[in-house]
N, C-alpha and C. Protein backbone atom coordinates (compact mmCIF):
# COMPACT_ATOMS: atom_id res chain seq x y z
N UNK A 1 22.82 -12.83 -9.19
CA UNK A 1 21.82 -11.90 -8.73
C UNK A 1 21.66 -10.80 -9.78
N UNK A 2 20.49 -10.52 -10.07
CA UNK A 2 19.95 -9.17 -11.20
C UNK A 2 20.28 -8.28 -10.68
N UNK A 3 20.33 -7.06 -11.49
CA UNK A 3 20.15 -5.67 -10.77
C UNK A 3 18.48 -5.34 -10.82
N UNK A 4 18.25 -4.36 -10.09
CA UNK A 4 16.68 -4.22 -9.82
C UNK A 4 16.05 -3.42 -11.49
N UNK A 5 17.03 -3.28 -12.31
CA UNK A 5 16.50 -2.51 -13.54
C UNK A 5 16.26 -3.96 -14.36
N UNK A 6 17.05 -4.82 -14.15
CA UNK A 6 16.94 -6.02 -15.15
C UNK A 6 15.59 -6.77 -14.40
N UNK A 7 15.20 -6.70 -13.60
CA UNK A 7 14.42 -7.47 -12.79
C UNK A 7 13.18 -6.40 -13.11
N UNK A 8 13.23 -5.42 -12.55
CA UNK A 8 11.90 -4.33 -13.45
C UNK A 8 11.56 -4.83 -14.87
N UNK A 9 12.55 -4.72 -15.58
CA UNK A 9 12.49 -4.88 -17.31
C UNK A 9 11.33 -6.41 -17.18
N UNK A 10 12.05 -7.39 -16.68
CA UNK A 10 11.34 -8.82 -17.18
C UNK A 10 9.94 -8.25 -15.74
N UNK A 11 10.22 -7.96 -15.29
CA UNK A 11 8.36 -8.60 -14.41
C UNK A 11 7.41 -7.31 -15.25
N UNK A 12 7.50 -5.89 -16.40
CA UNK A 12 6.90 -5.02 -16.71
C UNK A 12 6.37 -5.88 -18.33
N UNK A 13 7.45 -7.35 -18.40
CA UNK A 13 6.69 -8.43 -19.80
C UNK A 13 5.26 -9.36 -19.45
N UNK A 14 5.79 -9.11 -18.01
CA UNK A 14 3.90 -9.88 -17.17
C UNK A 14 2.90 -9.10 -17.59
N UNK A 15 2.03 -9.19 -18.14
CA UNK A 15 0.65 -8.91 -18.47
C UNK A 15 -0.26 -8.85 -16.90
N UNK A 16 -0.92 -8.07 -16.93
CA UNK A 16 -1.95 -7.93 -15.62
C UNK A 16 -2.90 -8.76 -15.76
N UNK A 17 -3.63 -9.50 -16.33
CA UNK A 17 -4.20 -10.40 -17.02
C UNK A 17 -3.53 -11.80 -16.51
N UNK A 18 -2.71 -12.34 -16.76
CA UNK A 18 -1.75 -12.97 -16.62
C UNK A 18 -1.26 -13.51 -15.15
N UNK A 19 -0.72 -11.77 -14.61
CA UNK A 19 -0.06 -11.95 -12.90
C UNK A 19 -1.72 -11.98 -12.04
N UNK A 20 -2.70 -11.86 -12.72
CA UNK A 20 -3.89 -12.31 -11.92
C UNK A 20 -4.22 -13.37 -11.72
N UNK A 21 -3.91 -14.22 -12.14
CA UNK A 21 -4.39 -15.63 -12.50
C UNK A 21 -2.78 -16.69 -11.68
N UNK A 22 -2.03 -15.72 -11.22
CA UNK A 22 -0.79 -16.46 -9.60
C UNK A 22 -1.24 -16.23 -8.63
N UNK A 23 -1.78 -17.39 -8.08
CA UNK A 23 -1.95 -16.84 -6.41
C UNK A 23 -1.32 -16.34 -5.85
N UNK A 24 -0.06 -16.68 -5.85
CA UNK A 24 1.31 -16.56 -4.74
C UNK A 24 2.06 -15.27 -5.39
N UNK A 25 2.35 -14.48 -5.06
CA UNK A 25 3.51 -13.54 -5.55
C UNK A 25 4.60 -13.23 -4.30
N UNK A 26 5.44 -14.08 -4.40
CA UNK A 26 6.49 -13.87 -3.21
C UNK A 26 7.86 -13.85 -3.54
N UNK A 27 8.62 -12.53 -2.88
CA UNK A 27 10.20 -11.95 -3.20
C UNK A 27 11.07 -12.82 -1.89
N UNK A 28 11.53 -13.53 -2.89
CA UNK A 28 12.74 -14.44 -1.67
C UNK A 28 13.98 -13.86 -1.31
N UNK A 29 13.93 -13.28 -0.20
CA UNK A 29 15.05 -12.10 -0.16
C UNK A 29 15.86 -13.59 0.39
N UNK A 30 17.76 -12.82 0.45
CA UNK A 30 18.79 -13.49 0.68
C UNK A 30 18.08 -13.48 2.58
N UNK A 31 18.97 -14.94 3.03
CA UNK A 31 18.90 -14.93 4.38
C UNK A 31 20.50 -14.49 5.07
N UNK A 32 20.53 -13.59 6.18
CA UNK A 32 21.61 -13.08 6.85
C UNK A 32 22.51 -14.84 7.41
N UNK A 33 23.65 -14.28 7.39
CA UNK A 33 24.21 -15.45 8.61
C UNK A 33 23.45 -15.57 9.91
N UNK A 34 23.09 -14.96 10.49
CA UNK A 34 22.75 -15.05 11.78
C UNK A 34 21.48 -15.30 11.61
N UNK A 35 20.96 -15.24 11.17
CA UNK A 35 19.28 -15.99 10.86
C UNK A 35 19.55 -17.22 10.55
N UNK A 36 20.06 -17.51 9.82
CA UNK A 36 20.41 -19.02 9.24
C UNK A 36 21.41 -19.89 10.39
N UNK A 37 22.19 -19.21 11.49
CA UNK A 37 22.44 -19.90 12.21
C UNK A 37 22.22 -19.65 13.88
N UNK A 38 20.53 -19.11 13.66
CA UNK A 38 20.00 -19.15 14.85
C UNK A 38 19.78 -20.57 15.01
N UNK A 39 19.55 -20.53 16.51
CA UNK A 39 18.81 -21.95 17.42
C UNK A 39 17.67 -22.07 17.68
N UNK A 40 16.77 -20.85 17.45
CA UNK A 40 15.75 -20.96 17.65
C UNK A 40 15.00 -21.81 17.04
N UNK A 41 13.75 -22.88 17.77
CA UNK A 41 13.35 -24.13 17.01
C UNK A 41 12.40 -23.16 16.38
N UNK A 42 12.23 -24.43 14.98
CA UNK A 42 10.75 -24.03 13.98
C UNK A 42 10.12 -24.98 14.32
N UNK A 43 9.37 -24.63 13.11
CA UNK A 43 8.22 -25.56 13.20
C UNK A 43 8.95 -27.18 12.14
N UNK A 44 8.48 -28.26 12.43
CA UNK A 44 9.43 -29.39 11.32
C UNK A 44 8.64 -29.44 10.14
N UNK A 45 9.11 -30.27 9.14
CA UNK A 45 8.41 -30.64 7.89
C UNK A 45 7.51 -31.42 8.44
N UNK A 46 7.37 -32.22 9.21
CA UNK A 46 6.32 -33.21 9.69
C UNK A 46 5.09 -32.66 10.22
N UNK A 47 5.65 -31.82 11.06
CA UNK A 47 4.54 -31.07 11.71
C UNK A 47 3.64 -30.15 10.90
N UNK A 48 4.54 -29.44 9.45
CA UNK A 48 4.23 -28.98 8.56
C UNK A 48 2.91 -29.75 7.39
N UNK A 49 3.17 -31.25 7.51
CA UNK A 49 3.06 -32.08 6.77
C UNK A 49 1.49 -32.21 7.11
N UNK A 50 1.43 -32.32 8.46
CA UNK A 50 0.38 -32.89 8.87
C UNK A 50 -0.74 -31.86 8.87
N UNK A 51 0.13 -30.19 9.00
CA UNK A 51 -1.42 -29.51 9.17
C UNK A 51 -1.86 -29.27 7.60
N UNK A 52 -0.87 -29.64 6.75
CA UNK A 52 -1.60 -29.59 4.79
C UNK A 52 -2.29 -30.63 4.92
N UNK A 53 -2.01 -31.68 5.81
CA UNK A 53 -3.19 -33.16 5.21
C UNK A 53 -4.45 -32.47 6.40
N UNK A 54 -4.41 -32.31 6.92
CA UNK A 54 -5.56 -31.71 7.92
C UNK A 54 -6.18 -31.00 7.43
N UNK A 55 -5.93 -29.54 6.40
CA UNK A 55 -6.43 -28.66 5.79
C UNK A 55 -7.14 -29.07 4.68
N UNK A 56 -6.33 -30.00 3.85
CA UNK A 56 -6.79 -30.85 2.77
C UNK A 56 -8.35 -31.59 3.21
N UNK A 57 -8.07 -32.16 4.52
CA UNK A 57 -9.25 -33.15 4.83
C UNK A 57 -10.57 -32.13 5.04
N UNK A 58 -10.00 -30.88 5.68
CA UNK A 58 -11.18 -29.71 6.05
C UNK A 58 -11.90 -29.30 4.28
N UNK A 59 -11.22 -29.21 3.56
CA UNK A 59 -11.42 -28.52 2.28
C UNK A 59 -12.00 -29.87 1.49
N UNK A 60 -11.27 -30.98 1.30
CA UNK A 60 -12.58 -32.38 0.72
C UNK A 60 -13.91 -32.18 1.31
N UNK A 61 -14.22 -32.07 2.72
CA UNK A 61 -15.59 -32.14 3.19
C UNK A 61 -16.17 -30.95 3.25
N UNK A 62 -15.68 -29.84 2.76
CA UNK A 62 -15.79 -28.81 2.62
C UNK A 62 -17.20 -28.64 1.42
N UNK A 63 -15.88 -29.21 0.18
CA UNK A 63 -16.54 -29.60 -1.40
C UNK A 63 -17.32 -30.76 -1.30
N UNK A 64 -17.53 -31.86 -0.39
CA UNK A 64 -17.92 -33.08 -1.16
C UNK A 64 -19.04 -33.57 -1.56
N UNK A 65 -20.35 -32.15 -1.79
CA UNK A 65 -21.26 -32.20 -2.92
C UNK A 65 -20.69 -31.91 -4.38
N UNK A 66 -19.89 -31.06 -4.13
CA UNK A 66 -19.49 -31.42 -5.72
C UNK A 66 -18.42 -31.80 -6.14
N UNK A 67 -18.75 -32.30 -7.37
CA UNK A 67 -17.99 -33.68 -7.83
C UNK A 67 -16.56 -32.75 -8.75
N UNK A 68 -16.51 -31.47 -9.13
CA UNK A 68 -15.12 -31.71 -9.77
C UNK A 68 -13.94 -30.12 -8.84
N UNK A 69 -15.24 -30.04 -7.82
CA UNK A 69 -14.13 -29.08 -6.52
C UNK A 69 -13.75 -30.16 -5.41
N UNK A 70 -12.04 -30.02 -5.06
CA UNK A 70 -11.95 -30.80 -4.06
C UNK A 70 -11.02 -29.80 -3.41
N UNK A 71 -10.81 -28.80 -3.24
CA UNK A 71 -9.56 -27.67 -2.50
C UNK A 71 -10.13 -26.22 -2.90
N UNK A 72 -9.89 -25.16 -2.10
CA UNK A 72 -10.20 -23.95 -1.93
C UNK A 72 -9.75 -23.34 -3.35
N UNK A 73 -8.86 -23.22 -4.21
CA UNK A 73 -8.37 -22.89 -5.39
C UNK A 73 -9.55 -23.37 -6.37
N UNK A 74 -10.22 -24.56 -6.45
CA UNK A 74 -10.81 -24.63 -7.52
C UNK A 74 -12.47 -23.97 -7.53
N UNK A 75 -12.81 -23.78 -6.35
CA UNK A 75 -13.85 -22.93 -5.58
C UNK A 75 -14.69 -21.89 -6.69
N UNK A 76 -15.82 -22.20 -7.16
CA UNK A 76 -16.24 -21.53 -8.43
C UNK A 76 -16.34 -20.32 -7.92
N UNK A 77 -16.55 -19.19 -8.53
CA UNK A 77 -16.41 -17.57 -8.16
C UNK A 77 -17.49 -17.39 -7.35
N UNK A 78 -19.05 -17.71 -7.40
CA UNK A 78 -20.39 -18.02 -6.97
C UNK A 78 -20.36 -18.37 -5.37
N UNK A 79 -19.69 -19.04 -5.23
CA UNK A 79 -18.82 -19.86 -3.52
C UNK A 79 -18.33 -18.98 -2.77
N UNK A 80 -17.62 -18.33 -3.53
CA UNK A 80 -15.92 -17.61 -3.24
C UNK A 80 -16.79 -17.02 -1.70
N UNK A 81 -17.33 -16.52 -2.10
CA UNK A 81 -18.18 -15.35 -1.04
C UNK A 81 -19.40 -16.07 0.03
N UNK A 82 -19.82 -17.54 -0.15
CA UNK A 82 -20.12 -18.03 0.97
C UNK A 82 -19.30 -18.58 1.80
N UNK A 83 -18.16 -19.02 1.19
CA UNK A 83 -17.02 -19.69 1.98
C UNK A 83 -16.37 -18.47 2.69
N UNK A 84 -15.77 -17.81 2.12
CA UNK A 84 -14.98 -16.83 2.77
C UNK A 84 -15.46 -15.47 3.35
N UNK A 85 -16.22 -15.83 4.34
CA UNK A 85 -17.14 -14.62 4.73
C UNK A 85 -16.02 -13.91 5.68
N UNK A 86 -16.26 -12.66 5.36
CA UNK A 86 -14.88 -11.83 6.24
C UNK A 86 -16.00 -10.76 7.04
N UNK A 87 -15.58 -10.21 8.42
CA UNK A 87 -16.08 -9.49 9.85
C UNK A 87 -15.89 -7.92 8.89
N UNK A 88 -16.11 -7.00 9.69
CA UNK A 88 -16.29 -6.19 9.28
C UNK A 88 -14.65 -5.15 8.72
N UNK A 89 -13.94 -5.52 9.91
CA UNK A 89 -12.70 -5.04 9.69
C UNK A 89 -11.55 -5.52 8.35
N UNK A 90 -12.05 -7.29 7.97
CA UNK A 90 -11.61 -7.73 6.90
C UNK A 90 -11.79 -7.61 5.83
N UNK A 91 -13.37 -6.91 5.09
CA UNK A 91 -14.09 -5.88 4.48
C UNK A 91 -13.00 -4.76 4.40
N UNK A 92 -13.02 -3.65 5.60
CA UNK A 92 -12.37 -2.55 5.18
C UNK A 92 -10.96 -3.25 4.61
N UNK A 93 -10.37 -3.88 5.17
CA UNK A 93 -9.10 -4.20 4.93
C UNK A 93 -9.24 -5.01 3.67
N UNK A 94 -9.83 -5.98 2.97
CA UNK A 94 -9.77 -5.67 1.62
C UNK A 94 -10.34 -4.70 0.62
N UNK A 95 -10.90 -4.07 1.24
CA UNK A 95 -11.82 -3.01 0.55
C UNK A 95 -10.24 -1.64 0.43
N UNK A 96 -9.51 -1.24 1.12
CA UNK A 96 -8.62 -1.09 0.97
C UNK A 96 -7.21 -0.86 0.00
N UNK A 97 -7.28 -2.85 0.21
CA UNK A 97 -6.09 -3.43 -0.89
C UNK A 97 -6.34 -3.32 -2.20
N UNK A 98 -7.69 -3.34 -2.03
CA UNK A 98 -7.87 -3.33 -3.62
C UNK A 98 -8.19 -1.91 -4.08
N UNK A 99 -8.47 -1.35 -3.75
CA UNK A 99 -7.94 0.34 -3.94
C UNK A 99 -6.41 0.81 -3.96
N UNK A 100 -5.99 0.88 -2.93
CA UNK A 100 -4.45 0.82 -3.21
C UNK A 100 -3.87 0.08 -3.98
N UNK A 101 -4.07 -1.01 -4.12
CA UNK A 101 -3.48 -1.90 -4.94
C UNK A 101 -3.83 -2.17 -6.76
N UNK A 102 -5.30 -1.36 -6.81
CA UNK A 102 -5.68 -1.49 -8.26
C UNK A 102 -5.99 -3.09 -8.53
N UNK A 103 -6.64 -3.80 -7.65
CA UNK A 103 -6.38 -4.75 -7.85
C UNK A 103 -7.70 -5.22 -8.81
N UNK A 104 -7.51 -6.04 -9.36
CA UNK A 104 -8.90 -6.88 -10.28
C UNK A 104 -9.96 -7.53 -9.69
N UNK A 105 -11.14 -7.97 -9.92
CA UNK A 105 -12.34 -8.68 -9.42
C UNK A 105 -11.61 -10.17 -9.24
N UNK A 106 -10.32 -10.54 -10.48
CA UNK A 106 -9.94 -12.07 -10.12
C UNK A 106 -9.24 -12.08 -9.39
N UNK A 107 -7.90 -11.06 -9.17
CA UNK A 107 -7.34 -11.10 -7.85
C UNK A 107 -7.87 -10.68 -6.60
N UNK A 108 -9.04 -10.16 -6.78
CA UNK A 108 -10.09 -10.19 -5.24
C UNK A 108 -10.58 -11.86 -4.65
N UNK A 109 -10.75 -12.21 -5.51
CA UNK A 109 -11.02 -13.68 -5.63
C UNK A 109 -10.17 -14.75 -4.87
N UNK A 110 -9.11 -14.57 -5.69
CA UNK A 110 -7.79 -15.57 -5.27
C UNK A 110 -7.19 -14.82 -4.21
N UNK A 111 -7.36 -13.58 -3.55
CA UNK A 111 -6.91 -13.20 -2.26
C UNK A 111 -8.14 -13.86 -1.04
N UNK A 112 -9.09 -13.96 -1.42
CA UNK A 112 -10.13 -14.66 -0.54
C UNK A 112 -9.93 -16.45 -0.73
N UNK A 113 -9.66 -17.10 -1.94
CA UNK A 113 -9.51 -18.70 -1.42
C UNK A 113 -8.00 -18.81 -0.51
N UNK A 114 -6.76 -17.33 -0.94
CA UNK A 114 -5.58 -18.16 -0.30
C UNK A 114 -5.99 -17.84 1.42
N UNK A 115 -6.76 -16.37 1.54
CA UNK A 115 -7.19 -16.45 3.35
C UNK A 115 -7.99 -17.44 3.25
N UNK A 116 -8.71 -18.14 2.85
CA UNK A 116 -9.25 -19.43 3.36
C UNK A 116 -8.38 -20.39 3.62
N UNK A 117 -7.18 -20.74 2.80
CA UNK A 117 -6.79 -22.15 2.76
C UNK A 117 -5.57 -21.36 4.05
N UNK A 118 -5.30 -20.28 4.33
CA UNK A 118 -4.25 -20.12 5.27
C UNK A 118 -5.46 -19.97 6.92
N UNK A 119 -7.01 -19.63 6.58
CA UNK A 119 -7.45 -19.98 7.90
C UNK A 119 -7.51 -21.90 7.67
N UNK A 120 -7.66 -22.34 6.72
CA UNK A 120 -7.86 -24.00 7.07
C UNK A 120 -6.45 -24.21 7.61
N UNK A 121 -5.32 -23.57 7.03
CA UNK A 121 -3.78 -24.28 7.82
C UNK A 121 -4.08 -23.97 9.39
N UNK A 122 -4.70 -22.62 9.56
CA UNK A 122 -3.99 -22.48 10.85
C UNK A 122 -5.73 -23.30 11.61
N UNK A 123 -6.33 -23.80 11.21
CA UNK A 123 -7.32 -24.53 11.84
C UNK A 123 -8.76 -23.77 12.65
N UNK A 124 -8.90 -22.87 11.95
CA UNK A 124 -10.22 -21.98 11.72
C UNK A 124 -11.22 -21.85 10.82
N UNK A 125 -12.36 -21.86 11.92
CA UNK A 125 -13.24 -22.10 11.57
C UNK A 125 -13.98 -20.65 10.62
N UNK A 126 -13.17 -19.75 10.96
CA UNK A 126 -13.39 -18.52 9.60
C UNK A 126 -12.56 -17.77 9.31
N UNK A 127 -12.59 -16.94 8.51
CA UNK A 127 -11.39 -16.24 7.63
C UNK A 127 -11.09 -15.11 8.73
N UNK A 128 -10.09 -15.04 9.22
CA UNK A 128 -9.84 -13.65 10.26
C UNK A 128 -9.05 -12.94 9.64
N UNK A 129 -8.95 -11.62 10.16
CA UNK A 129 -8.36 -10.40 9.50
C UNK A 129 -6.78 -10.15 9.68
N UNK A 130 -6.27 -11.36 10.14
CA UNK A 130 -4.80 -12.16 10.15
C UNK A 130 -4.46 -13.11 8.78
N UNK A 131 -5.61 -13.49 8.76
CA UNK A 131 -5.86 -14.52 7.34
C UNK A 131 -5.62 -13.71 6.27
N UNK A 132 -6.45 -13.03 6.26
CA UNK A 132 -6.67 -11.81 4.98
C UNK A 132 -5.58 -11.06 4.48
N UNK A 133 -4.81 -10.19 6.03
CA UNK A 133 -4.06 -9.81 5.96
C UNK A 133 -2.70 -10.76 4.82
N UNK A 134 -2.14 -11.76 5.78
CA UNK A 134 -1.03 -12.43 5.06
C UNK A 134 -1.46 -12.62 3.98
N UNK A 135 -3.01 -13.27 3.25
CA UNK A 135 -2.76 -13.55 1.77
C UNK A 135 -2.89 -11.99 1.14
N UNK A 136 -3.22 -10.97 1.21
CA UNK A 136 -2.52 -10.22 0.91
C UNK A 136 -0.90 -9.31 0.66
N UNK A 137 -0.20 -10.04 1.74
CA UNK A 137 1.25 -10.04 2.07
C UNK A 137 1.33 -10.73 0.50
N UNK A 138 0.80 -11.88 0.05
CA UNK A 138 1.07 -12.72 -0.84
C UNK A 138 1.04 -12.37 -2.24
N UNK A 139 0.42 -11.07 -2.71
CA UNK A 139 0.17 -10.22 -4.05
C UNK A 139 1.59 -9.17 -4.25
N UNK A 140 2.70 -9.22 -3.67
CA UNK A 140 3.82 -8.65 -3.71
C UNK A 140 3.73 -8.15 -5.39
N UNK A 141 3.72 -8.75 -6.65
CA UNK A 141 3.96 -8.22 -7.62
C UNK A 141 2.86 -6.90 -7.99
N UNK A 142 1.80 -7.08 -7.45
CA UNK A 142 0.83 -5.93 -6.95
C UNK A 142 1.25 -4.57 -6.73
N UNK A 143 2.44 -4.63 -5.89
CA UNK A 143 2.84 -3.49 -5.48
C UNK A 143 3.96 -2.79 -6.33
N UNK A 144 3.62 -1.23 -6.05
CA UNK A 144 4.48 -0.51 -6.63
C UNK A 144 5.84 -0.92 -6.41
N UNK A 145 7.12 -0.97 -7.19
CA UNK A 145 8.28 -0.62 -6.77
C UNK A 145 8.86 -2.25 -6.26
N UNK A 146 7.90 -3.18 -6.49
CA UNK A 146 8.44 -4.54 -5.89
C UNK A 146 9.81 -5.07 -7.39
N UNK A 147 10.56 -5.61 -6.98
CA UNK A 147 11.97 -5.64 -7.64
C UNK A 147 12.93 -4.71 -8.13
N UNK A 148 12.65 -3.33 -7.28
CA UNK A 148 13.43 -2.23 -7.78
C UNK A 148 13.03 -1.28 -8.21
């Protein structure tokens, strides 16, 4: 395990340029004993399995006028904003993040295909301000003070 100064040092060699172009930015904290040997059921890999091929199938027929988009990630910038139409509250709330957050026009972008592909997991028919929310949860290197 790093200390949070060695872990500052290497993520301040990421270029902003660069950490724009990761969808995902996520801190895998350690899990407690007692989390790890709760009983409480999850969800299985199978069950897991099936709502990515489901999402997948929503997002092929999604694209299937065009011939070299087949998933929400490859979604030309032009799209981004008919596909992912957000209510009024999902507006303020990225209107928001990206103020606080300093965020870029490309990471505005890729925060709108990952709330799409997390409303296609959860099987919605539009981007809700639950959607939005978590793929924002998902820009962690975004934030001030993330690794120390």
């Amino acid at each position: 395990m790093c200390g949070p100064g060695v872990v500052k040092r290497y993520l301040n060699k990421i270029s902003r340029p660069l950490l724009d172009r990761i969808d995902l930015h996520v801190e895998v904290t350690p899990i407690s004993y007692d989390e790890l040997s709760d009983d409480h059921p999850s969800e299985t890999s199978v069950d897991i399995a099936k709502r990515v091929i489901e999402a997948r199938v929503v997002q092929h027929e999604r694209f299937t006028e065009l011939k070299t988009v087949y998933c929400n990630a490859q979604m030309p910038e032009r799209m981004v904003r008919q596909v992912c139409v957000l209510d009024a509250a999902g507006t303020a709330l990225l209107k928001t993040a990206m103020k606080k957050l300093q965020l870029s026009a490309r990471a505005y972008d890729r925060i709108l295909k990952v709330a799409r592909t997390i409303a296609d997991l959860a099987g919605s028919e539009g981007v809700a301000t639950e959607h939005l929310a978590e793929a924002i949860q998902y820009r962690s290197l975004d934030r001030e003070g993330w690794g120390g």
